[in-house]
PDB file of N, CA and C in Angstrom:
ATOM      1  N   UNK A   1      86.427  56.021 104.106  1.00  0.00           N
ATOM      2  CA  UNK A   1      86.553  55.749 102.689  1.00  0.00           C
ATOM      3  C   UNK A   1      85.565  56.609 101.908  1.00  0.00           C
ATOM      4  N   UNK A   2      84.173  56.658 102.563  1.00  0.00           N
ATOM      5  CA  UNK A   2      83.145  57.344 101.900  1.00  0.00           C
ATOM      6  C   UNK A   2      83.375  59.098 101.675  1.00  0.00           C
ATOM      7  N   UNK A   3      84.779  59.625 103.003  1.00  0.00           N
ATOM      8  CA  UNK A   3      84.852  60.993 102.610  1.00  0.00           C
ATOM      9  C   UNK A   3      85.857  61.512 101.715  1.00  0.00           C
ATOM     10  N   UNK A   4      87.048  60.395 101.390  1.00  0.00           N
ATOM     11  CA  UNK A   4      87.710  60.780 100.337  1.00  0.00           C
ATOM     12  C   UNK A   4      86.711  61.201  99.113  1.00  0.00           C
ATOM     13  N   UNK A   5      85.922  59.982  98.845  1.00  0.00           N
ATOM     14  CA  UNK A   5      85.140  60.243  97.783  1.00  0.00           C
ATOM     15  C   UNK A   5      84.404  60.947  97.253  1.00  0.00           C
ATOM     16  N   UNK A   6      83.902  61.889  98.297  1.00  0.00           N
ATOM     17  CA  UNK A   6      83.187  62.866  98.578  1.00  0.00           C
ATOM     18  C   UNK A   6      83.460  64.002  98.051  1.00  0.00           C
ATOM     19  N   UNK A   7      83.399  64.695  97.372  1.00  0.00           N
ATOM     20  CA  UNK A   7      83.948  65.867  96.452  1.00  0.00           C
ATOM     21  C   UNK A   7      83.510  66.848  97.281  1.00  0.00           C
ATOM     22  N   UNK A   8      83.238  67.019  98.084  1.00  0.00           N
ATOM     23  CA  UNK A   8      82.914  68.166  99.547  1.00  0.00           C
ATOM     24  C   UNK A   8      84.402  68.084  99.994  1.00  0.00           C
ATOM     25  N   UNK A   9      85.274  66.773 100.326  1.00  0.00           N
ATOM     26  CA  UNK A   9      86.141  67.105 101.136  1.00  0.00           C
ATOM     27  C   UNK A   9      88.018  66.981 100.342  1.00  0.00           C
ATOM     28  N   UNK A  10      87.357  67.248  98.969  1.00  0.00           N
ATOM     29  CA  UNK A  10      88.557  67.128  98.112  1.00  0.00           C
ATOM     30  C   UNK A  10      89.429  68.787  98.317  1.00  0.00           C
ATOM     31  N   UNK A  11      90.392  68.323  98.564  1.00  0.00           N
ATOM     32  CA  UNK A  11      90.996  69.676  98.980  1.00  0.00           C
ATOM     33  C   UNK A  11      91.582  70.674  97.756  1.00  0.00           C
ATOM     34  N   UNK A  12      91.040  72.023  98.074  1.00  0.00           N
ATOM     35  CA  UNK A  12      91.019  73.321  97.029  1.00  0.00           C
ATOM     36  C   UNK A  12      92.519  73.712  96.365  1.00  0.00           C
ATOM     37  N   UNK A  13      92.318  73.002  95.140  1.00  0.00           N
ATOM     38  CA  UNK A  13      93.831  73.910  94.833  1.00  0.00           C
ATOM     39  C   UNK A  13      94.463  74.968  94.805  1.00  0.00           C
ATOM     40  N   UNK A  14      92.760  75.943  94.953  1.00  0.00           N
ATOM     41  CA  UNK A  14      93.102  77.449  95.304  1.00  0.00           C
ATOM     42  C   UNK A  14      94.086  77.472  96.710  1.00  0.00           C
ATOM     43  N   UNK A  15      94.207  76.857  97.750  1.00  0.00           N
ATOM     44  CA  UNK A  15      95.082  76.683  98.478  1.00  0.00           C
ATOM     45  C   UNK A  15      96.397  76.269  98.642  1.00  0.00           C
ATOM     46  N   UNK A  16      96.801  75.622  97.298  1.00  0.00           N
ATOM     47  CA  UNK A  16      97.937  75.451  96.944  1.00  0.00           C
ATOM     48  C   UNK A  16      99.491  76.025  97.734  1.00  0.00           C
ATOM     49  N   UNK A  17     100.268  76.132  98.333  1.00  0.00           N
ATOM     50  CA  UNK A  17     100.864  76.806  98.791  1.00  0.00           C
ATOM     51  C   UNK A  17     101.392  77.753  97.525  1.00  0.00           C
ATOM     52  N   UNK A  18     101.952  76.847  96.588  1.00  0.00           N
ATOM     53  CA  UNK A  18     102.780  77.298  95.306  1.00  0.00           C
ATOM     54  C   UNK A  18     102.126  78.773  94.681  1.00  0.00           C
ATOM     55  N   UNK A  19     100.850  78.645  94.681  1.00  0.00           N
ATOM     56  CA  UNK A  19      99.655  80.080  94.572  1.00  0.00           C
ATOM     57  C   UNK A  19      99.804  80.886  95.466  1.00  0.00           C
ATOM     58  N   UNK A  20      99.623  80.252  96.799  1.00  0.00           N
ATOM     59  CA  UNK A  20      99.668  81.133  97.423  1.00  0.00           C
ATOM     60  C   UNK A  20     100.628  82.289  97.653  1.00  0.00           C
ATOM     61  N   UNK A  21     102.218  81.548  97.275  1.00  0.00           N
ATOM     62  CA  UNK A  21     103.566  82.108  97.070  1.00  0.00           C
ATOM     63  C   UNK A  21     103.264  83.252  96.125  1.00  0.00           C
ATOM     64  N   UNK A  22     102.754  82.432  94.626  1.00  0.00           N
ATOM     65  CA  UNK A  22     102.390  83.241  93.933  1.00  0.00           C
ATOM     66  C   UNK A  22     101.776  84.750  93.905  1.00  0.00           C
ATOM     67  N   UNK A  23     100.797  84.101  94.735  1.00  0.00           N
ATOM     68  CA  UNK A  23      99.967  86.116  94.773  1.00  0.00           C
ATOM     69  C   UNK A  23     100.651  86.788  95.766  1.00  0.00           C
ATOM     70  N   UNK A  24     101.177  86.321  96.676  1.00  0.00           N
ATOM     71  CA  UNK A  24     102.260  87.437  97.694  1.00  0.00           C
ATOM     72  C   UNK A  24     102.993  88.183  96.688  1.00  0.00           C
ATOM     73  N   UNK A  25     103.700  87.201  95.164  1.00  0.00           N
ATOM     74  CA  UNK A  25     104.718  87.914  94.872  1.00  0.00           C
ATOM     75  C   UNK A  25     103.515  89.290  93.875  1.00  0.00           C
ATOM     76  N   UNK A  26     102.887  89.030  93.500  1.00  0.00           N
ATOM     77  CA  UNK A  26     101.941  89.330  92.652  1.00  0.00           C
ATOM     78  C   UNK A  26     101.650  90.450  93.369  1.00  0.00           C
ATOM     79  N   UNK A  27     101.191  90.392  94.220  1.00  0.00           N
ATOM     80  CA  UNK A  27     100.724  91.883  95.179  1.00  0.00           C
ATOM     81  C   UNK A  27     101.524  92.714  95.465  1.00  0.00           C
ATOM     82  N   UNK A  28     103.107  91.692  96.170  1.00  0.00           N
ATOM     83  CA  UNK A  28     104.142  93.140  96.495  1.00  0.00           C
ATOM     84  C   UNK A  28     104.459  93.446  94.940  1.00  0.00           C
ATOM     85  N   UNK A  29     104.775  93.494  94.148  1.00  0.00           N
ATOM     86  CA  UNK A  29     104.752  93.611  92.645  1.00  0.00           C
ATOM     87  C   UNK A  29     103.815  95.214  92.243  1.00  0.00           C
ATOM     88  N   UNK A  30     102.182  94.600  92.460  1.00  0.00           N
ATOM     89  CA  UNK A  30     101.144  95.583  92.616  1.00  0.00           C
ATOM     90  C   UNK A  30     101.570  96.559  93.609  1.00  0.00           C
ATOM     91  N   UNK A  31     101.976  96.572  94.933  1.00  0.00           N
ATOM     92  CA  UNK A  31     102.194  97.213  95.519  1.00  0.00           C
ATOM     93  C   UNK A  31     103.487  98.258  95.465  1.00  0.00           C
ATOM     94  N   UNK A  32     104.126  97.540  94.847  1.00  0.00           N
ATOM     95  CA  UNK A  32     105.491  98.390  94.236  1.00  0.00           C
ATOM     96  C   UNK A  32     105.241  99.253  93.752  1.00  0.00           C
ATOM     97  N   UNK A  33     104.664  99.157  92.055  1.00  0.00           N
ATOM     98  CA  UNK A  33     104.262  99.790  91.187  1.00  0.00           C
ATOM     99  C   UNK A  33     103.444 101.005  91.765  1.00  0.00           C
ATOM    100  N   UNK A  34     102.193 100.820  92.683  1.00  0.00           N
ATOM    101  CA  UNK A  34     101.400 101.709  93.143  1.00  0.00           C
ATOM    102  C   UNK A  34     101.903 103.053  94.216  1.00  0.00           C
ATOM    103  N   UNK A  35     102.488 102.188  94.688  1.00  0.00           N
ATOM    104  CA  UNK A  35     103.456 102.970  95.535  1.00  0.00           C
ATOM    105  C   UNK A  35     104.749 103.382  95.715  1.00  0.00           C
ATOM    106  N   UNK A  36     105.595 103.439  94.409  1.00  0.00           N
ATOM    107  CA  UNK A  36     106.642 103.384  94.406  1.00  0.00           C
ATOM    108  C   UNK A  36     107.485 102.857  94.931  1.00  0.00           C
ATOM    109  N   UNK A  37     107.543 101.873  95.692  1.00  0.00           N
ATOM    110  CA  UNK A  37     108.567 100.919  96.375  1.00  0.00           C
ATOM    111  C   UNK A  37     108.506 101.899  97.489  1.00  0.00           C
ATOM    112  N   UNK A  38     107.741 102.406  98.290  1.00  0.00           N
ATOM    113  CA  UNK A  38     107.540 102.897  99.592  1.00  0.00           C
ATOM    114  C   UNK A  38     107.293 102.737 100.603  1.00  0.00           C
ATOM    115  N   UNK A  39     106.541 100.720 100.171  1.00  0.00           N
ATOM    116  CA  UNK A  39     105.812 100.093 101.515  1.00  0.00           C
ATOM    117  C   UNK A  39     106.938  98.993 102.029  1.00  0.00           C
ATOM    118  N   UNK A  40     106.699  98.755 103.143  1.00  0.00           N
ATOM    119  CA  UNK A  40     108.089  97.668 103.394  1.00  0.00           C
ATOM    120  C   UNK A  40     107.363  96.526 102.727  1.00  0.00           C
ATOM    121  N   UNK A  41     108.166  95.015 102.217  1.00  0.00           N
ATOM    122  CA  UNK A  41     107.577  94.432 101.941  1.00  0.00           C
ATOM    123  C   UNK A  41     106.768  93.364 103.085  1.00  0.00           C
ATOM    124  N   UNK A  42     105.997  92.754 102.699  1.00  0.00           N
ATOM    125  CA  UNK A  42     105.293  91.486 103.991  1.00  0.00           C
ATOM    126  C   UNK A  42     106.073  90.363 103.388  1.00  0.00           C
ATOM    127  N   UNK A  43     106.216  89.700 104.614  1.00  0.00           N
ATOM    128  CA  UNK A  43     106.753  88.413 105.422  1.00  0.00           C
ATOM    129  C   UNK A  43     106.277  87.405 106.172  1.00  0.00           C
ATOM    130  N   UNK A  44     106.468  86.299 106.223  1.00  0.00           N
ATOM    131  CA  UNK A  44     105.440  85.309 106.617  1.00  0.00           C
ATOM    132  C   UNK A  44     106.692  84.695 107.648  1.00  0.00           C
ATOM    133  N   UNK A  45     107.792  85.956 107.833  1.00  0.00           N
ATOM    134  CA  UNK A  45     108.470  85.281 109.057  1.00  0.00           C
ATOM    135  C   UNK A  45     108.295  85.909 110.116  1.00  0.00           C
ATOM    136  N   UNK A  46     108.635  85.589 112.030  1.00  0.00           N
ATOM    137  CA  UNK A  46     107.954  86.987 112.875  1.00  0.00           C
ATOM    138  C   UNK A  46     106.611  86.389 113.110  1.00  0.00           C
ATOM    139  N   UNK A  47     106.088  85.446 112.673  1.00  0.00           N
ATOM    140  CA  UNK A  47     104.558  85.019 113.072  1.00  0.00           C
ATOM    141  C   UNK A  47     104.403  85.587 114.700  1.00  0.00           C
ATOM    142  N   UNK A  48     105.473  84.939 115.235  1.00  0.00           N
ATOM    143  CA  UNK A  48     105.330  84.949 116.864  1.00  0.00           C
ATOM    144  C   UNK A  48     105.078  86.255 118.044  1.00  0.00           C
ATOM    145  N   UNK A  49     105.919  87.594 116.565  1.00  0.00           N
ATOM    146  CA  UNK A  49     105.992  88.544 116.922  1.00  0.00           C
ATOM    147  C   UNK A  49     104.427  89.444 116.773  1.00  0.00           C
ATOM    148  N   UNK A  50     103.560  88.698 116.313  1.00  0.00           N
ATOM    149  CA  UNK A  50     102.449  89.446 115.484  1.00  0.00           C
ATOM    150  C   UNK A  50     101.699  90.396 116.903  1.00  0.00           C
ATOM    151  N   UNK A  51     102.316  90.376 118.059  1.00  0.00           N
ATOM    152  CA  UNK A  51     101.135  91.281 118.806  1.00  0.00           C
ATOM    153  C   UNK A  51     102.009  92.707 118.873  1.00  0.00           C
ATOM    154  N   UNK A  52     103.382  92.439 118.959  1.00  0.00           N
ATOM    155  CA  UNK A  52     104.235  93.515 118.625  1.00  0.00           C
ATOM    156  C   UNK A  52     104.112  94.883 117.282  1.00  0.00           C
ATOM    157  N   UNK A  53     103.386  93.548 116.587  1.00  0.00           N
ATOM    158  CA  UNK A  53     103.486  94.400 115.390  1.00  0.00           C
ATOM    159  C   UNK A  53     102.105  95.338 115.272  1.00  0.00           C
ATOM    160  N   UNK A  54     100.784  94.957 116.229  1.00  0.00           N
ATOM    161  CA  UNK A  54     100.387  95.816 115.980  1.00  0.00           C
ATOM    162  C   UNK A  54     100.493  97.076 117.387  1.00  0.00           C
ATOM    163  N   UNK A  55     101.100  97.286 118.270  1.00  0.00           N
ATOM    164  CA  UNK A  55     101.802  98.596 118.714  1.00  0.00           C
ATOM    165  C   UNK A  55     101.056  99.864 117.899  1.00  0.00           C
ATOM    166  N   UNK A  56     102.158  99.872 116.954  1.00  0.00           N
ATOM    167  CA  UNK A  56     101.998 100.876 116.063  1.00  0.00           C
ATOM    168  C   UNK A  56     100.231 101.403 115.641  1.00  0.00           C
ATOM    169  N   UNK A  57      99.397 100.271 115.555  1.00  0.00           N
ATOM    170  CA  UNK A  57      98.210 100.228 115.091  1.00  0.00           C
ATOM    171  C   UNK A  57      97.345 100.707 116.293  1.00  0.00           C
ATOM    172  N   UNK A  58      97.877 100.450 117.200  1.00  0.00           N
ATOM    173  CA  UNK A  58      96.951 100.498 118.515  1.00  0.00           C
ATOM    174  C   UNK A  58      97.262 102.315 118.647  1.00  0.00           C
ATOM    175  N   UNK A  59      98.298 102.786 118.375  1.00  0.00           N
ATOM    176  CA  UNK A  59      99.012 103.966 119.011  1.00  0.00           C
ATOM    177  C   UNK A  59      98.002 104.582 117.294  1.00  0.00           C
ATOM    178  N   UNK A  60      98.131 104.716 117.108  1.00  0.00           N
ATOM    179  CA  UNK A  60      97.172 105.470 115.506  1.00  0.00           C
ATOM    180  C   UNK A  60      95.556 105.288 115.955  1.00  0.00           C
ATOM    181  N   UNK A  61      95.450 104.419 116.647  1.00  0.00           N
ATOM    182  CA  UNK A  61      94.116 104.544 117.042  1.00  0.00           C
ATOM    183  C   UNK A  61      93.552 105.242 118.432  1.00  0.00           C
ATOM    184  N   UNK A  62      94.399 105.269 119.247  1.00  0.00           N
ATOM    185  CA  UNK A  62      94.982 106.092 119.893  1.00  0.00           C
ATOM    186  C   UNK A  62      94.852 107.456 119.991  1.00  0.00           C
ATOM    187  N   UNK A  63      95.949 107.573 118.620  1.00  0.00           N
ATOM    188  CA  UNK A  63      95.638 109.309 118.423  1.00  0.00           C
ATOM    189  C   UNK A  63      94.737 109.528 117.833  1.00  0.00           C
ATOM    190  N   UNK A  64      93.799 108.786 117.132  1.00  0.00           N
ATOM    191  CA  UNK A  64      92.445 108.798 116.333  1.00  0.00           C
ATOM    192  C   UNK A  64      91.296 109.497 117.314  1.00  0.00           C
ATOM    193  N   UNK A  65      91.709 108.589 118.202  1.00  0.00           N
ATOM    194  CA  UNK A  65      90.440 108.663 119.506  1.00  0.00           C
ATOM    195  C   UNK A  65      90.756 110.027 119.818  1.00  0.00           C
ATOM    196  N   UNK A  66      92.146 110.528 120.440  1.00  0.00           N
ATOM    197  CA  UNK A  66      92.391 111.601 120.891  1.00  0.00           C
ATOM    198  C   UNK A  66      91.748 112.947 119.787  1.00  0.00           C
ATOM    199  N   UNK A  67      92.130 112.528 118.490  1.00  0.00           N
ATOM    200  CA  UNK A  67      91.994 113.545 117.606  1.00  0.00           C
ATOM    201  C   UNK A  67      90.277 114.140 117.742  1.00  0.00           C
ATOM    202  N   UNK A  68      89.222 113.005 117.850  1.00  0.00           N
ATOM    203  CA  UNK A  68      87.991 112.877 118.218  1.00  0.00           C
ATOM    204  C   UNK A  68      87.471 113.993 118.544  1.00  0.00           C
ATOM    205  N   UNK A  69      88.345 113.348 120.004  1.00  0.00           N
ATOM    206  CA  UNK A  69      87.871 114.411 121.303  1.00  0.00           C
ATOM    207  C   UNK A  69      88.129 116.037 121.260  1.00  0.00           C
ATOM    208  N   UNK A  70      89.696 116.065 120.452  1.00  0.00           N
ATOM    209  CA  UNK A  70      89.843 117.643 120.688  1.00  0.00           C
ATOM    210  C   UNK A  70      89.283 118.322 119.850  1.00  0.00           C
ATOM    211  N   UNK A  71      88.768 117.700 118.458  1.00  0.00           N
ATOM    212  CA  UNK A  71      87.837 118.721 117.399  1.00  0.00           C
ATOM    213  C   UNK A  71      86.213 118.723 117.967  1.00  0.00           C
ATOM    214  N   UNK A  72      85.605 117.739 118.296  1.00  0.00           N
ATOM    215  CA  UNK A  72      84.497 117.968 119.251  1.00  0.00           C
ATOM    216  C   UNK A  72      84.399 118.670 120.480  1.00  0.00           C
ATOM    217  N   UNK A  73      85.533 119.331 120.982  1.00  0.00           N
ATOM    218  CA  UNK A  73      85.336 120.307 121.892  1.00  0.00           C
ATOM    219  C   UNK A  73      84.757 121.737 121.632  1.00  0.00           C
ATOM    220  N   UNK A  74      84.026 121.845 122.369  1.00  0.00           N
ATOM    221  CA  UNK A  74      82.936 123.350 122.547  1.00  0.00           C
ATOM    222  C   UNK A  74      84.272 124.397 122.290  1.00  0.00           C
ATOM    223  N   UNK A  75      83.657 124.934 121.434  1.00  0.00           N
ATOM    224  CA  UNK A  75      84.110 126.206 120.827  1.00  0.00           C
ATOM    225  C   UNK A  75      85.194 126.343 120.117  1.00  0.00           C
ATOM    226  N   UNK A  76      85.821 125.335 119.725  1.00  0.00           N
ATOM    227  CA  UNK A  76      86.458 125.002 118.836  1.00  0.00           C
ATOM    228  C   UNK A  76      87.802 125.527 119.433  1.00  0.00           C
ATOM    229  N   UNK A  77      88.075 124.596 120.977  1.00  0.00           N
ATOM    230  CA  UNK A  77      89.278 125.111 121.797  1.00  0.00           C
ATOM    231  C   UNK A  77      90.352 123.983 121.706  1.00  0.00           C
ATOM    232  N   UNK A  78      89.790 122.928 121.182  1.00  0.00           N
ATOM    233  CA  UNK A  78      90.974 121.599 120.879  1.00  0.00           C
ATOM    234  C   UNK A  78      91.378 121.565 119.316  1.00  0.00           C
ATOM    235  N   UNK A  79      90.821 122.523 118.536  1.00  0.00           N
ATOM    236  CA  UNK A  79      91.355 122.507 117.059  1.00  0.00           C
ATOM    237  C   UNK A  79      92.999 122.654 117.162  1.00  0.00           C
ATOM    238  N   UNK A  80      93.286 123.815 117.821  1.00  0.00           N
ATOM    239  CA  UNK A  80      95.166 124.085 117.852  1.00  0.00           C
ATOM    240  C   UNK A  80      95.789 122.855 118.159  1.00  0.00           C
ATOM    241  N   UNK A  81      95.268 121.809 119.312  1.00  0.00           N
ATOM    242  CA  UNK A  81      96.093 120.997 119.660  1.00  0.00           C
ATOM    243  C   UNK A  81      95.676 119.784 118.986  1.00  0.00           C
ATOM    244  N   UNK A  82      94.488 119.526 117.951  1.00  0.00           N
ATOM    245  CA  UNK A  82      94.414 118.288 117.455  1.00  0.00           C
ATOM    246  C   UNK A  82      95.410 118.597 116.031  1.00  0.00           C
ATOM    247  N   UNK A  83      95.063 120.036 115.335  1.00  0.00           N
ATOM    248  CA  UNK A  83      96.435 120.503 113.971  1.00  0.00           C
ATOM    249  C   UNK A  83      98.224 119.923 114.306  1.00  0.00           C
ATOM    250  N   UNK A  84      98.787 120.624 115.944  1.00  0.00           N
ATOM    251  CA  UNK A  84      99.245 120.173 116.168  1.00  0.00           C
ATOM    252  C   UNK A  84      99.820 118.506 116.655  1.00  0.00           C
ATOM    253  N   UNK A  85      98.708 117.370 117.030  1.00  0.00           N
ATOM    254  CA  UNK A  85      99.083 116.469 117.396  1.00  0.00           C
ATOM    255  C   UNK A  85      99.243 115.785 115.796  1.00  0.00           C
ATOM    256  N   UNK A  86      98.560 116.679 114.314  1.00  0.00           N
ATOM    257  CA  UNK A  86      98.455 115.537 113.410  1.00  0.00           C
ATOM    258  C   UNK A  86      99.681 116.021 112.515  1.00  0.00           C
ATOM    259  N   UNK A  87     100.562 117.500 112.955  1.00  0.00           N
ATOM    260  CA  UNK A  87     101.668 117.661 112.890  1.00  0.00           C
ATOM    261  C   UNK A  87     102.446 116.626 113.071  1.00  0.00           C
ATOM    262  N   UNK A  88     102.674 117.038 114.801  1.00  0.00           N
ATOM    263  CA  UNK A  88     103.745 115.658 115.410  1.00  0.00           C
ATOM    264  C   UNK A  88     103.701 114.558 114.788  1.00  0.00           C
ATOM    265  N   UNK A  89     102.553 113.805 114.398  1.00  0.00           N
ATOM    266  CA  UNK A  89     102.332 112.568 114.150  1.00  0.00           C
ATOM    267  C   UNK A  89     101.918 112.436 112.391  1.00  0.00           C
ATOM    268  N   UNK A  90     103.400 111.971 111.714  1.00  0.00           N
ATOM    269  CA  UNK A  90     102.632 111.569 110.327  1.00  0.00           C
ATOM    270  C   UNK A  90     102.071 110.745 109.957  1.00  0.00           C
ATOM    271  N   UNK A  91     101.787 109.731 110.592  1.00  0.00           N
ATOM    272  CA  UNK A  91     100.936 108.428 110.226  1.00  0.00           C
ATOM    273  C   UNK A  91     100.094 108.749 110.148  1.00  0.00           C
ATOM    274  N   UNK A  92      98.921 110.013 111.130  1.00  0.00           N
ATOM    275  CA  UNK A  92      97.898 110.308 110.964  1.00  0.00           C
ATOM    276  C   UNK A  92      97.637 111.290 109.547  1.00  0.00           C
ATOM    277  N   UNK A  93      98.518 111.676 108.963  1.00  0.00           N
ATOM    278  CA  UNK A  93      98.297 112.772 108.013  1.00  0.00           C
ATOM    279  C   UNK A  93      98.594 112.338 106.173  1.00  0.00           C
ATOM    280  N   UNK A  94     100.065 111.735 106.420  1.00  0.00           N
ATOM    281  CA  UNK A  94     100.616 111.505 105.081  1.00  0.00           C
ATOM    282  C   UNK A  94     100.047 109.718 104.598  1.00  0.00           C
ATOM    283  N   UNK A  95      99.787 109.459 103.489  1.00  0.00           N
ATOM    284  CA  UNK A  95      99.215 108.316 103.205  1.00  0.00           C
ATOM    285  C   UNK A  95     100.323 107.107 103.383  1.00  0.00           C
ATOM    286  N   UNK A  96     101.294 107.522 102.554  1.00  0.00           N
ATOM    287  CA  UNK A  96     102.215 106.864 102.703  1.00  0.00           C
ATOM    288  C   UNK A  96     102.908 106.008 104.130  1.00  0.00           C
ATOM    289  N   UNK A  97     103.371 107.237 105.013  1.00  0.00           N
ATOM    290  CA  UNK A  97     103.418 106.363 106.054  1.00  0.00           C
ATOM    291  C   UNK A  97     102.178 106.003 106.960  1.00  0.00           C
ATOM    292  N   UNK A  98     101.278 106.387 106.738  1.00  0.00           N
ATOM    293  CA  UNK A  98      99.821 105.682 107.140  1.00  0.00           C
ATOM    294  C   UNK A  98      99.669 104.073 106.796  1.00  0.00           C
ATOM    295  N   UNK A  99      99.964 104.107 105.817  1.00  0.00           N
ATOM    296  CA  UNK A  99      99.981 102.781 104.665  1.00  0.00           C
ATOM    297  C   UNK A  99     100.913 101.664 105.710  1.00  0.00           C
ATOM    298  N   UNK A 100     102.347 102.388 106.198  1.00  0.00           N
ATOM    299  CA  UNK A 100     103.422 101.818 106.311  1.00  0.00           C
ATOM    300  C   UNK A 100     103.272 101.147 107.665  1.00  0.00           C
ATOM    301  N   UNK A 101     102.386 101.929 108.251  1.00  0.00           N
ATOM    302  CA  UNK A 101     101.931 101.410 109.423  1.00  0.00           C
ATOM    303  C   UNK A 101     101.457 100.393 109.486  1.00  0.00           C
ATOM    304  N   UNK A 102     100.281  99.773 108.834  1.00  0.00           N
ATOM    305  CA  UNK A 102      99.469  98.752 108.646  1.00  0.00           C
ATOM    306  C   UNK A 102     100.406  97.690 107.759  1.00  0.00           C
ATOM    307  N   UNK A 103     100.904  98.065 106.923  1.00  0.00           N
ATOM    308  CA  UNK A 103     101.947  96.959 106.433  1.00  0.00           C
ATOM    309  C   UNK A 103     102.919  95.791 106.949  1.00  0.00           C
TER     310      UNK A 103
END
């Protein structure tokens, strides 16, 4: 009885779900605008799928690491193949699908 009363354990309306709905729409909105409707939008369906989804994130970090290694090579003998790997790979280069990745 004493913790209802308790204004410590009165629960935050900032948590509201209805808000919370709110700023999702609010952000993809922001995010539209900023980006021209370029990013996919987010979803709060797929929860289950969430280790799948970061793949993509792991593989960008990945080539991050790789990219590392070949510009820190002595004498500047991994530059051709790190230009080329950030060729092959646009996530590492263009913002956009960089962005799209993490989205």
């Amino acid at each position: 009885a004493l913790a209802k009363e308790d204004p410590l354990f009165k629960p935050n309306p900032l948590t509201n779900p209805v808000l919370e709905k709110i700023r999702i729409w609010e952000q993809a909105e922001a995010d539209d605008i900023k980006y021209g409707g370029e990013l996919a939008p987010g979803s709060p369906k797929g929860r289950q799928t969430y280790a799948k989804l970061l793949v993509p994130i792991l593989q960008v970090q990945s080539d991050l690491d790789t990219l590392y290694e070949l510009v820190h090579k002595e004498n500047g003998d991994g530059l051709q193949q790190a230009a080329q790997l950030m060729e092959d790979r646009p996530e590492l280069s263009q913002k956009i699908v960089f962005k799209k990745t993490f989205n």
